[in-house]
N, C-alpha and C. Protein backbone atom coordinates (compact mmCIF):
# COMPACT_ATOMS: atom_id res chain seq x y z
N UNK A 1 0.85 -1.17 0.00
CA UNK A 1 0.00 0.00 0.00
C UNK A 1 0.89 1.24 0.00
N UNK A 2 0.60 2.44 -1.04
CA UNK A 2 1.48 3.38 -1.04
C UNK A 2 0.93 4.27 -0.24
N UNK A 3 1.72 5.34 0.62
CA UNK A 3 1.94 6.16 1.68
C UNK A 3 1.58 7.26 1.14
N UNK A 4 1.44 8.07 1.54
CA UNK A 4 0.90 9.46 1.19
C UNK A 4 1.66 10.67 1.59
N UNK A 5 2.09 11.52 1.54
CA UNK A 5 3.08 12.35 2.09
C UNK A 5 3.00 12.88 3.38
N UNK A 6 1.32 12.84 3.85
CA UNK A 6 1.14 13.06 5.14
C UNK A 6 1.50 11.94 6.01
N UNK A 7 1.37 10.99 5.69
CA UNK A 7 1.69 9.65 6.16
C UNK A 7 3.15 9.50 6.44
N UNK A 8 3.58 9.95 5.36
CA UNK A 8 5.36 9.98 5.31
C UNK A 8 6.04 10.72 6.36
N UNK A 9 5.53 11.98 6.35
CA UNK A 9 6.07 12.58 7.30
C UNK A 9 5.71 12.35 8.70
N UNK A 10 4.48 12.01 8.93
CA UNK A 10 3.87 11.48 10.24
C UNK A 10 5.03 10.61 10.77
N UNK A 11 5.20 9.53 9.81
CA UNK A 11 6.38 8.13 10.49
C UNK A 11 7.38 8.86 10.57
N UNK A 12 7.79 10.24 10.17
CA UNK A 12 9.03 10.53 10.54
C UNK A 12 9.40 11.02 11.12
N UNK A 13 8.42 11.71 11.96
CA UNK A 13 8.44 12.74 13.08
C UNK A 13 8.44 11.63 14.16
N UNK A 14 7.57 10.49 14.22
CA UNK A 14 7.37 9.82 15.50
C UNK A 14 8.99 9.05 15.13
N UNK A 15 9.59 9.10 14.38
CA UNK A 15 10.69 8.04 14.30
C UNK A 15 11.95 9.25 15.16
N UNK A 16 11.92 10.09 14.17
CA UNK A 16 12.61 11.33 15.16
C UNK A 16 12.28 11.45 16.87
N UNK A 17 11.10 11.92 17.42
CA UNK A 17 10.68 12.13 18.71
C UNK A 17 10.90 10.54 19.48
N UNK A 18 11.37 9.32 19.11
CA UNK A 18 11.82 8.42 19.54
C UNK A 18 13.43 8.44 19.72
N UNK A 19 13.53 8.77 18.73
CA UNK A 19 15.10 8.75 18.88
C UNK A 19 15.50 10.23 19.58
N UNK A 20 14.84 11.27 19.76
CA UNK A 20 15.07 12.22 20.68
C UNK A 20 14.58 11.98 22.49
N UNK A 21 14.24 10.76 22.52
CA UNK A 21 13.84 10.61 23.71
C UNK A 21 14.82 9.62 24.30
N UNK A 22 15.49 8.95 23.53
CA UNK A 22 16.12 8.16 24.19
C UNK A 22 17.91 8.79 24.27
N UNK A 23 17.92 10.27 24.01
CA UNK A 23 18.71 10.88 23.72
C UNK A 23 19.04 11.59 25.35
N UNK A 24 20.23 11.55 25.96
CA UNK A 24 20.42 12.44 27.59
C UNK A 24 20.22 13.66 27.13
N UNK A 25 19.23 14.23 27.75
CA UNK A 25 19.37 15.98 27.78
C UNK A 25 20.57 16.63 28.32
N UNK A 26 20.74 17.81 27.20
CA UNK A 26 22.21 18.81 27.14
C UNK A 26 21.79 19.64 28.30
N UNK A 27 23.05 19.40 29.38
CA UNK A 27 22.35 21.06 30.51
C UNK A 27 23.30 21.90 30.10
N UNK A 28 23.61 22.88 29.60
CA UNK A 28 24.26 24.18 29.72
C UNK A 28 24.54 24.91 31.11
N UNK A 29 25.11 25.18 31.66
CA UNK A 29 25.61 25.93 32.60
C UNK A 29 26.22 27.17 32.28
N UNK A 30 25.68 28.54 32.84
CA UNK A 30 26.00 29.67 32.39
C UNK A 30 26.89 29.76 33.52
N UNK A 31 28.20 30.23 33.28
CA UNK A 31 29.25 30.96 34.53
C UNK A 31 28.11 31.79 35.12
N UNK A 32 28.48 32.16 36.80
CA UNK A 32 27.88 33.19 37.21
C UNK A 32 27.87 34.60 36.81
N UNK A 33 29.27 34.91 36.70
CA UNK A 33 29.54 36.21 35.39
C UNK A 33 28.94 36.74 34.31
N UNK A 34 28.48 35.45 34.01
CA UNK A 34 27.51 35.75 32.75
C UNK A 34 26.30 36.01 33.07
N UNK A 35 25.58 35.83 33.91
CA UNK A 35 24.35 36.27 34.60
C UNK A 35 23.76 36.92 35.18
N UNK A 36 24.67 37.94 35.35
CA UNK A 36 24.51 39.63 35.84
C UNK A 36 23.21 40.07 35.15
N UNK A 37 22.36 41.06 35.74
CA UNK A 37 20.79 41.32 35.30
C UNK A 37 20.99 42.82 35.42
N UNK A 38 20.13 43.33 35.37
CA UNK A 38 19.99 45.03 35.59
C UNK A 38 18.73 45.09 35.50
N UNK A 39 18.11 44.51 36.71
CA UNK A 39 16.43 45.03 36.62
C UNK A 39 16.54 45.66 37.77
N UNK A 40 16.94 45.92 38.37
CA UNK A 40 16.65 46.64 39.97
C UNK A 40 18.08 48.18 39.93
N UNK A 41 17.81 49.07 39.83
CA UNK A 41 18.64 50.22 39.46
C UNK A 41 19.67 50.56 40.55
N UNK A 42 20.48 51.02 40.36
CA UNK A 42 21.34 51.52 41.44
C UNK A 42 20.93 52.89 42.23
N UNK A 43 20.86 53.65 43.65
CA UNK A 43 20.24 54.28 43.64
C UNK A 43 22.13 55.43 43.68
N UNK A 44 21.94 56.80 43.60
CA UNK A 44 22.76 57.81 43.94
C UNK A 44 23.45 58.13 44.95
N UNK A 45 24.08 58.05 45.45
CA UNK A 45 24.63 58.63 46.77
C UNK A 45 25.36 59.53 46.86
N UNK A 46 24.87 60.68 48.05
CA UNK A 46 25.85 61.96 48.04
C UNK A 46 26.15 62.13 49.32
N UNK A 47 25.94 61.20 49.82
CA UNK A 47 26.35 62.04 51.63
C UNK A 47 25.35 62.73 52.39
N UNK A 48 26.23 63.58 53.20
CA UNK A 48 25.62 64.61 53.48
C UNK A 48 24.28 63.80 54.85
N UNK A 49 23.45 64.92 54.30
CA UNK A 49 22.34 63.80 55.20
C UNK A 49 21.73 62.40 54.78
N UNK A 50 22.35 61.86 53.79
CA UNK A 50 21.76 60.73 53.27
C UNK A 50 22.10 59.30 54.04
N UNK A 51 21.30 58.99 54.81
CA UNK A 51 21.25 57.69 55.53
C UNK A 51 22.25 56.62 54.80
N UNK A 52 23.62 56.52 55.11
CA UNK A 52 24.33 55.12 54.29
C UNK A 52 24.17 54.20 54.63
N UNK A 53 23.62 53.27 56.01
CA UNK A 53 23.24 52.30 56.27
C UNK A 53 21.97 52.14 55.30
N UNK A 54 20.73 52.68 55.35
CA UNK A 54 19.81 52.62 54.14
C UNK A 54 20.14 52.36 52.68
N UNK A 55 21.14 53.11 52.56
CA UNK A 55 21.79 52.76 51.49
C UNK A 55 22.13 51.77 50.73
N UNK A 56 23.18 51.34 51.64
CA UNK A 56 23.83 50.40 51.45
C UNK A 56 23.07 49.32 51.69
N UNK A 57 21.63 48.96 52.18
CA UNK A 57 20.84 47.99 52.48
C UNK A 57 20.29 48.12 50.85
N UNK A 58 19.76 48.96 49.99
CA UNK A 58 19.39 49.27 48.84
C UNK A 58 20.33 48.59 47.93
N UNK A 59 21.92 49.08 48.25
CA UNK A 59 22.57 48.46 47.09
C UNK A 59 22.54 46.71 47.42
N UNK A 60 22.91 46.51 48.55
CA UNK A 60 22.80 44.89 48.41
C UNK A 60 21.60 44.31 48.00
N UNK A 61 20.24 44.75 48.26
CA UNK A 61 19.24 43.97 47.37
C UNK A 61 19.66 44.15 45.88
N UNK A 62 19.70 45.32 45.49
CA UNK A 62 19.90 45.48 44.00
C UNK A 62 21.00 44.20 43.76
N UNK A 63 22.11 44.41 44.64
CA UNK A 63 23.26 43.50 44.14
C UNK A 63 22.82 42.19 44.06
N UNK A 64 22.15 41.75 44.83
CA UNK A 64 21.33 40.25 44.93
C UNK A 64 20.63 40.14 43.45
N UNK A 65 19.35 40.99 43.61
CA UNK A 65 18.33 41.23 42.58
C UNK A 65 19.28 40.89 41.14
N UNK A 66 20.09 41.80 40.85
CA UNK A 66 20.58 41.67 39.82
C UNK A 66 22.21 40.67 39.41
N UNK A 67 22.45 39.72 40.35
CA UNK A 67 23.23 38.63 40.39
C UNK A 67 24.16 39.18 40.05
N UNK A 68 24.45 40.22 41.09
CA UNK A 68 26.24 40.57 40.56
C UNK A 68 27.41 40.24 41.81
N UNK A 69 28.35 39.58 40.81
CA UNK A 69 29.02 38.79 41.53
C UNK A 69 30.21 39.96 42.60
N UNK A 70 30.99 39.10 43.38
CA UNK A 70 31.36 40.07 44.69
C UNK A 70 32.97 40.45 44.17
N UNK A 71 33.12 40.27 42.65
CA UNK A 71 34.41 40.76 42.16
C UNK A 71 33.85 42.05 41.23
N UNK A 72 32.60 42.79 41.13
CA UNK A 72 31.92 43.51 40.31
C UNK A 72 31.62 44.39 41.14
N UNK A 73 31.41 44.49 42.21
CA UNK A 73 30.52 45.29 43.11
C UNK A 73 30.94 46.58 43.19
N UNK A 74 32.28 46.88 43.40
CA UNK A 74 33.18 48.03 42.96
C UNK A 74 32.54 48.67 42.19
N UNK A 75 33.14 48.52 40.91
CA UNK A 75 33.18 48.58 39.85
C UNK A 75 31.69 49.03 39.20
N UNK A 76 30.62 48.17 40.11
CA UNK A 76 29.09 48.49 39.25
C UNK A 76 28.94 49.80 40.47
N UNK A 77 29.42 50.12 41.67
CA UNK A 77 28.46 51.17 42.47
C UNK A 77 29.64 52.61 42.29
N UNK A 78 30.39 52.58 42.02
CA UNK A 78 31.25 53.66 41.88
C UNK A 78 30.69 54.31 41.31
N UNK A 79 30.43 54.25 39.99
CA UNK A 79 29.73 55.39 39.98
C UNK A 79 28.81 55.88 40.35
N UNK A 80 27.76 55.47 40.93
CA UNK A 80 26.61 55.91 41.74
C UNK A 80 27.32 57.23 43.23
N UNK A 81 28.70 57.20 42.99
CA UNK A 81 28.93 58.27 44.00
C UNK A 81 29.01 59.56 43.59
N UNK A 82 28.25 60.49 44.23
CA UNK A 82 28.01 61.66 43.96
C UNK A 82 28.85 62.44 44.72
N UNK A 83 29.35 63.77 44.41
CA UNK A 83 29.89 64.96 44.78
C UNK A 83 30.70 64.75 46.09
N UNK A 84 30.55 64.94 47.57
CA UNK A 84 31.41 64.32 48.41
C UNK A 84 31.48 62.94 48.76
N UNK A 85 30.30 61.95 48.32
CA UNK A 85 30.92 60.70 48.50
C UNK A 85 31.82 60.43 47.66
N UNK A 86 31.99 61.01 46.15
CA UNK A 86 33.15 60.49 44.95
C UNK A 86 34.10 61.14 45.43
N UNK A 87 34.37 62.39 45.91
CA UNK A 87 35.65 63.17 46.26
C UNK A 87 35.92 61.84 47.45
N UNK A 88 35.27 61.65 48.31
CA UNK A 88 35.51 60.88 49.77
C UNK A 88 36.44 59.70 49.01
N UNK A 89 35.81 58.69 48.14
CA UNK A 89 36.63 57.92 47.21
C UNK A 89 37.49 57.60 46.58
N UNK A 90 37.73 58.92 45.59
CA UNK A 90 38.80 59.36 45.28
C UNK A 90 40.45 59.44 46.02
N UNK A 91 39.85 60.47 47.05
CA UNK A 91 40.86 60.64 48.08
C UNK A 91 41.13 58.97 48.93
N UNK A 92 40.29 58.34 49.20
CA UNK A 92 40.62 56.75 50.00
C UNK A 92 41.26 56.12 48.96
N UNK A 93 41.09 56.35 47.46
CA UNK A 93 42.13 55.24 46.74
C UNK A 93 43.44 56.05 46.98
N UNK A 94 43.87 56.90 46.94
CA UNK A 94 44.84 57.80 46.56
C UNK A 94 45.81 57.53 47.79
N UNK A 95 45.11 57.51 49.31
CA UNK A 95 45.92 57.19 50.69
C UNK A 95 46.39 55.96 50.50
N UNK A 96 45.01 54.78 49.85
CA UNK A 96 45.60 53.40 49.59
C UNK A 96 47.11 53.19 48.90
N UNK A 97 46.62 53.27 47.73
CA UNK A 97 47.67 53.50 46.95
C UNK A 97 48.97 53.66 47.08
N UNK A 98 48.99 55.07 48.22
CA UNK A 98 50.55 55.47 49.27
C UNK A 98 50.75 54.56 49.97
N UNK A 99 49.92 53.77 51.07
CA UNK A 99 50.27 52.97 51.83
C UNK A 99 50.65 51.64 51.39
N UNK A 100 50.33 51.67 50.27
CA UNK A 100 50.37 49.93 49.43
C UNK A 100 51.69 50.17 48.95
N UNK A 101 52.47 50.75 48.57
CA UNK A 101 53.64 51.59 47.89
C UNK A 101 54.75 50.92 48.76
C-alpha cells in the first residue's frame, strides 16, 4: 500500500521524537559572570544627610536582585557616587595606593 506524504512525514516525526527521547538531555551551565541582570537600578549617593546604612541595604538587594558577583561590586556602584561621597573615594584610593607603595 502506497503512503501518502502526510503519512510519510507522520512516520518521521514519531521516528525522530523516539530517537530524541532516548537521547540524555544537554544542561548548559552559564558561569555566574555571565548572569549579571539590571532590573533593579542603582540608587545615587551623596552624603551629606543621606542615611548610608539605608543605602547600602538598597545596594545589596539590588546586588542580589541583579546577580552581581562580589568581584563587580566596585566597579558596578562607583559610579553611583556623587559629589562628596566620589571626592571621599577618590581621596581613600589615593591614601591606599601610598600605603600599598
Amino acid at each position: 500500500m502506497a503512503q501518502g506524504p502526510m503519512q510519510a512525514l507522520a512516520i518521521q516525526i514519531a521516528v525522530l521524537v523516539q530517537q530524541l527521547q532516548g537521547t540524555p538531555h544537554i544542561q548548559v551551565n552559564v558561569p555566574e559572570t555571565n548572569r549579571e541582570l539590571s532590573t533593579i537600578s542603582y540608587q545615587d549617593f551623596y552624603g551629606g544627610d543621606q542615611d548610608p546604612i539605608i543605602w547600602l541595604e538598597d545596594i545589596k538587594k539590588a546586588f542580589d536582585a541583579n546577580i552581581v558577583s562580589d568581584n563587580r561590586k566596585i566597579s558596578v556602584i562607583v559610579p553611583k557616587l556623587r559629589r562628596p561621597a566620589a571626592n571621599w573615594w577618590v581621596m581613600r584610593r589615593i591614601q591606599h595606593s601610598v600605603i600599598d607603595r
